[in-house]
Protein backbone atom coordinates (compact mmCIF):
# COMPACT_ATOMS: atom_id res chain seq x y z
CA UNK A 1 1.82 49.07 21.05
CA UNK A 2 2.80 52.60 21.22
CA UNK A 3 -0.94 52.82 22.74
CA UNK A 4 -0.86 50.61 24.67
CA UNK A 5 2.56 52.25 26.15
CA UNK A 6 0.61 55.83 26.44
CA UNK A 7 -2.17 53.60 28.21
CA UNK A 8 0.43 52.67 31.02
CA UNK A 9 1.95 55.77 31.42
CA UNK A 10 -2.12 57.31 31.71
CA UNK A 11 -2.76 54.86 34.21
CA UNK A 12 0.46 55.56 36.90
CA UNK A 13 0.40 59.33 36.53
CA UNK A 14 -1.81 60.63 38.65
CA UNK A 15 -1.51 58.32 41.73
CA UNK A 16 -4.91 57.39 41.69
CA UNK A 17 -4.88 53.99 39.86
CA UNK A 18 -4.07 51.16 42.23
CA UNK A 19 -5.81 48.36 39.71
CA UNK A 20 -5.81 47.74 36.09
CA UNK A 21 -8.15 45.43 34.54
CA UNK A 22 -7.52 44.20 30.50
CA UNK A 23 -9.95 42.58 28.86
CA UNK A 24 -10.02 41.91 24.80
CA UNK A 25 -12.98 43.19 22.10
CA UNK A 26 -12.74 40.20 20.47
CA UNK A 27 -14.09 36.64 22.17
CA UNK A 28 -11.97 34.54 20.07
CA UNK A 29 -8.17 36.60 20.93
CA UNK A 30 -7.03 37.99 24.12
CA UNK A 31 -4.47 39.67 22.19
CA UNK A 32 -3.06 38.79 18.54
CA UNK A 33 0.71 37.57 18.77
CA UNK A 34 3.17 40.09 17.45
CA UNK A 35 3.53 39.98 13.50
CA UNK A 36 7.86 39.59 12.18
CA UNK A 37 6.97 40.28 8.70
CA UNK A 38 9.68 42.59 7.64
CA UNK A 39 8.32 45.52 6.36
CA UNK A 40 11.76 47.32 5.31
CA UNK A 41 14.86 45.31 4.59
CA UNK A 42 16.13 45.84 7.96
CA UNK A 43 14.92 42.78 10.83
CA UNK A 44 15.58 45.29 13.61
CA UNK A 45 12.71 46.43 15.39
CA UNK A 46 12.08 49.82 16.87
CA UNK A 47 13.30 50.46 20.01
CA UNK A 48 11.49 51.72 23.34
CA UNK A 49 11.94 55.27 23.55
CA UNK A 50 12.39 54.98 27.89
CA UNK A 51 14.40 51.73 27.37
CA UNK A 52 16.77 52.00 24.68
CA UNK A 53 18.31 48.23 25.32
CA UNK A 54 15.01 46.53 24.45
CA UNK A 55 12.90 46.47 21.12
CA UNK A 56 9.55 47.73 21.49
CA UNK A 57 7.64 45.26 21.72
CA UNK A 58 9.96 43.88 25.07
CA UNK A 59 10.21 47.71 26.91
CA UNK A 60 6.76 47.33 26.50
CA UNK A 61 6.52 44.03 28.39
CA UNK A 62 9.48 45.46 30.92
CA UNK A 63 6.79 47.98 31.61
CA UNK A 64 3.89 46.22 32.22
CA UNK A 65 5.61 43.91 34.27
CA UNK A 66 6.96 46.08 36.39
CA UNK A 67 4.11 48.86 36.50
CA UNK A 68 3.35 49.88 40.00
CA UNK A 69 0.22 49.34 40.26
CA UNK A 70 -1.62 45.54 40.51
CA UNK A 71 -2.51 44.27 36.70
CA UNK A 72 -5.17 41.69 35.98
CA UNK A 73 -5.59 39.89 32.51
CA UNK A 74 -9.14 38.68 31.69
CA UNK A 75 -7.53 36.00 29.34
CA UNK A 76 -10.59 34.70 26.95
CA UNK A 77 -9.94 33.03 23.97
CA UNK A 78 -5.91 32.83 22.26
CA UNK A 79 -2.68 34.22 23.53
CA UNK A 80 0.20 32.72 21.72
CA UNK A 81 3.64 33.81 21.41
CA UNK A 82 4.00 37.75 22.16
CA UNK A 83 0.40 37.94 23.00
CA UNK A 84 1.55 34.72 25.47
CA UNK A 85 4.42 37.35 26.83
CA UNK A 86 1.58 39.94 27.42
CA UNK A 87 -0.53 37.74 28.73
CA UNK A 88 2.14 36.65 31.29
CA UNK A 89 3.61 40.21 32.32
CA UNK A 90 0.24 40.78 34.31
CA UNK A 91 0.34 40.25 38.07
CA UNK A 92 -2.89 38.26 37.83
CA UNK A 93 -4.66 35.99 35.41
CA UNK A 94 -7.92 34.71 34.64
CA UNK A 95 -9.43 32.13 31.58
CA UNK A 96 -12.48 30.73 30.74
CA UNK A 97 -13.00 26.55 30.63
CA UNK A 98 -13.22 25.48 26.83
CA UNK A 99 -11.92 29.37 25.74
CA UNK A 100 -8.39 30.32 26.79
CA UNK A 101 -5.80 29.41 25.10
CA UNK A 102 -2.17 29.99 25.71
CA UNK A 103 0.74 29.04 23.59
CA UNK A 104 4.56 30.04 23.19
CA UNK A 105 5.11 28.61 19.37
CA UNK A 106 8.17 30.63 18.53
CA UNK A 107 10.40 28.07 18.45
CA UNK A 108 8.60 26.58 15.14
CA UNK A 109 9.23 29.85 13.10
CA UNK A 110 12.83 29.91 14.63
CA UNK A 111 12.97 32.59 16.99
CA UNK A 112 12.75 32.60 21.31
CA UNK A 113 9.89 33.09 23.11
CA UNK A 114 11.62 36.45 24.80
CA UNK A 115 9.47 38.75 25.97
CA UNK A 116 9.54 37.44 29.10
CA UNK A 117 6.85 35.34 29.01
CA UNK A 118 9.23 31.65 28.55
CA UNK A 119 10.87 32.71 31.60
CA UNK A 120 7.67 32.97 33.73
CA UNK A 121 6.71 29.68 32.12
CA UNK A 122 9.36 27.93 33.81
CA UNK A 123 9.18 29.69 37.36
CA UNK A 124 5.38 27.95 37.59
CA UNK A 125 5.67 25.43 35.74
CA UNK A 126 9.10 24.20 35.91
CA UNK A 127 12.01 23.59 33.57
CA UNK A 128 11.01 20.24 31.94
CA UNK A 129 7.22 21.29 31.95
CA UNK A 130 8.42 24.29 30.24
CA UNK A 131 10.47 23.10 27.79
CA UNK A 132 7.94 20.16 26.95
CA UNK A 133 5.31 23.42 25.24
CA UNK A 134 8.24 25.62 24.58
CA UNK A 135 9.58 22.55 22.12
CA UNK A 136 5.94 21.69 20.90
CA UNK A 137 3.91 25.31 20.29
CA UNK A 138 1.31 23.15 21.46
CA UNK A 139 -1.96 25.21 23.19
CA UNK A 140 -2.61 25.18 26.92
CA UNK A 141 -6.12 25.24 27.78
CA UNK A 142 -7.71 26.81 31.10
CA UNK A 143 -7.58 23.50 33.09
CA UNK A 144 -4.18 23.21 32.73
CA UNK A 145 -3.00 26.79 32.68
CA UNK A 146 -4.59 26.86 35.93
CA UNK A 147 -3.06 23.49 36.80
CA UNK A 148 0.61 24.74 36.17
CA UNK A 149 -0.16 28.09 37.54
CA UNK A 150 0.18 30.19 34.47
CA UNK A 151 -3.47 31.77 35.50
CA UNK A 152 -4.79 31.83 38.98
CA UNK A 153 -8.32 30.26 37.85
CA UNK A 154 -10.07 28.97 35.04
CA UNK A 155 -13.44 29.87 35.79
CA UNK A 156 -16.79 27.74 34.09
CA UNK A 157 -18.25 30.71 32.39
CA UNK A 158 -17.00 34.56 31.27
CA UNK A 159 -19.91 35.93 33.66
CA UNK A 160 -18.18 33.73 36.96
CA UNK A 161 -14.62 35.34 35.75
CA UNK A 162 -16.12 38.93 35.78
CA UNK A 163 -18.26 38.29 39.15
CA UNK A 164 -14.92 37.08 41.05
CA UNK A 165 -12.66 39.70 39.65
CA UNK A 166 -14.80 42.27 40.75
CA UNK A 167 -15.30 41.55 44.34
CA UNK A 168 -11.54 41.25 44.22
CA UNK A 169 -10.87 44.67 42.89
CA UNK A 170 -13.55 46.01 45.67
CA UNK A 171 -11.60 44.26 47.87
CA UNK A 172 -8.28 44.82 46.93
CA UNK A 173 -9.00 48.68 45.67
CA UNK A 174 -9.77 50.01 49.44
CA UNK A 175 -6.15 49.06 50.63
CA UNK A 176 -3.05 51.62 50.13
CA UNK A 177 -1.22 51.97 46.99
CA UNK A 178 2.45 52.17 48.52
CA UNK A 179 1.97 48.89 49.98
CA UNK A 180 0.74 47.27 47.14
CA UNK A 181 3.27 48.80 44.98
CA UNK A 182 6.00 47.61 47.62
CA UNK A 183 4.57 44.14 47.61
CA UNK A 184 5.11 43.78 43.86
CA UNK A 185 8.39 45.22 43.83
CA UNK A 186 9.61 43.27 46.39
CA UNK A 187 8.02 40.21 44.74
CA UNK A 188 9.31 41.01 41.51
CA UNK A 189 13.05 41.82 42.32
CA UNK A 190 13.34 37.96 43.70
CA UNK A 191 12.23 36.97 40.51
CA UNK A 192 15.06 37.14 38.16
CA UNK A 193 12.36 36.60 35.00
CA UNK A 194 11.30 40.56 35.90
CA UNK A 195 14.59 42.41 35.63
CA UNK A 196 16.03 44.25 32.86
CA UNK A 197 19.29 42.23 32.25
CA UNK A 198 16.84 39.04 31.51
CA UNK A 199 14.72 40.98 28.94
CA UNK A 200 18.07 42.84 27.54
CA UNK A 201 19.20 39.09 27.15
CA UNK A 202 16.38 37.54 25.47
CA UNK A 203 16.50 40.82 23.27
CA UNK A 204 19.75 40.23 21.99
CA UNK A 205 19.03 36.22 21.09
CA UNK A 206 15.40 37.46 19.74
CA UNK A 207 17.17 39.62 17.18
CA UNK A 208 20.21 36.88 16.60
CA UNK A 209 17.48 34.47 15.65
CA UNK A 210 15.65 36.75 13.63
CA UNK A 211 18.31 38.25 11.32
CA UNK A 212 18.68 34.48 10.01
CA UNK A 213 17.77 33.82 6.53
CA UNK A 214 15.71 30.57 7.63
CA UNK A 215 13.62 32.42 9.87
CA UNK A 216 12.77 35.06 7.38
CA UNK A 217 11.63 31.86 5.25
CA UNK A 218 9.57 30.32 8.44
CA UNK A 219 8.14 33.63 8.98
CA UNK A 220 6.97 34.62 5.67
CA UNK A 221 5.26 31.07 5.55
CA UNK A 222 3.14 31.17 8.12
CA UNK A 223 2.26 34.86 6.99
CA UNK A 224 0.81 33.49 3.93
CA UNK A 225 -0.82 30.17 5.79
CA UNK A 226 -2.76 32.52 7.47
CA UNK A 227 -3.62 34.63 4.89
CA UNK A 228 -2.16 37.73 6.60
CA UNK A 229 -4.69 37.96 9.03
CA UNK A 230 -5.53 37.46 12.77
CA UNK A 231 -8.85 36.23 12.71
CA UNK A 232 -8.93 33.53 10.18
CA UNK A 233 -9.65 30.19 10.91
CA UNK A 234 -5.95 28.93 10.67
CA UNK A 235 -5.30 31.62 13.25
CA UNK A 236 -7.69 29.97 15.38
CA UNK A 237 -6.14 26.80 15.07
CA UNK A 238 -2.74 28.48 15.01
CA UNK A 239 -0.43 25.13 16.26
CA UNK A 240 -1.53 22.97 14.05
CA UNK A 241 -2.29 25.24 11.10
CA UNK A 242 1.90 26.07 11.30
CA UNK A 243 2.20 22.47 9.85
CA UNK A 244 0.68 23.08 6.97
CA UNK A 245 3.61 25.40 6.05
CA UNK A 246 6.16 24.06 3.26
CA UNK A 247 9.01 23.64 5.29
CA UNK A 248 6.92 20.98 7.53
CA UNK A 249 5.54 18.90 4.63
């Protein structure tokens, strides 16, 4: 994360940058989701050195969402839970048919989807839409992401996605960076979801949630159902591989 933070700040400091493009290594994980295992007998995470409300892992999100400068996700294969949250604080999203996968499964290890991702759910999709995945951790493939708006296209084939986004960047890239960086300002101050009293919010329930002996339990379950790892085949198969964990039998 703190990388990715440097990454951000690299990007906006010269003036130069008016597009940033994200794409994963990996074809099977946009981005892993963010692991709770405690590693010191305090729950608290770290907290963002520039935003001193917020956890990490959420200033981070602040950040991207508000960066000014136009982000783009290239969204193949999963992003569930905080990797759903990072998926979502990009201005623009893309997935591949039969490859993306996007999923906010918090709620069955007993913590809130809060990184601002939940909150951007329900502006496109809508509250009971929302709260229908939100409830479930179920996946949402390309077809529907696209459907409910949670990426702008779900395109046949990784080589179409890459083709498209890069006569948009030629496009968009000739075009002034104070206007664009208005435009998304502007956009993203009538959006309640983007502020920092909604992430300071979802903070404070995120750690409430956390600190509770049963979600320790939930948590260190699903550590061990997938072995620890991110690219195991339960990880792959993350929803349905939670309810293999002893407090679902």
């Amino acid at each position: 994360m703190s990388d990715m933070n440097d990454l951000l700040d690299e990007a906006t400091s010269s003036g130069d940058i008016k597009i940033l493009v994200v794409q994963s290594a990996n074809p099977d994980f946009f981005v892993a989701h963010l692991d709770l295992v405690p590693r010191q007998e305090s729950t608290l995470p770290e907290m963002h050195p520039e935003y001193p409300t917020l956890g990490y892992f959420f200033g981070l999100m602040y950040k991207l969402t508000n960066l000014p400068i136009i982000t783009i996700a290239l969204v193949e294969g999963c992003a569930r839970a905080g990797a759903c949250d990072f998926t979502m604080a990009f201005d623009l999203r893309f997935g591949v048919s039969g490859r993306t996968k996007l999923s906010h499964l918090e709620a069955c290890l007993g913590v809130y989807a809060s990184g601002g991702g939940a909150m951007r759910w329900v502006q496109q999709m809508g509250k009971s839409q929302a709260l229908e995945y939100l409830y479930s951790g179920r996946d949402i493939d390309a077809e529907e992401a696209e459907r409910y708006g949670l990426i702008n296209q779900a395109f046949d084939t990784s080589t179409n996605m890459h083709g498209f986004v890069d006569g948009y960047v030629r496009r968009v890239e000739k075009f002034e960076l104070s206007a664009l960086s208005a435009t998304k300002k502007r956009v993203n101050e009538a959006t309640n979801a983007s502020s920092l009293e909604t992430f300071e919010k979802d903070f404070q329930i995120f750690v409430e949630l956390l600190s509770r002996p049963k979600t320790v339990q939930l948590v260190t379950e699903i550590w061990a159902v997938i072995k620890g790892a991110t690219d195991c085949e339960e990880e792959r198969i993350l929803p349905d591989a939670l309810m293999n964990m002893p407090s679902y039998q």
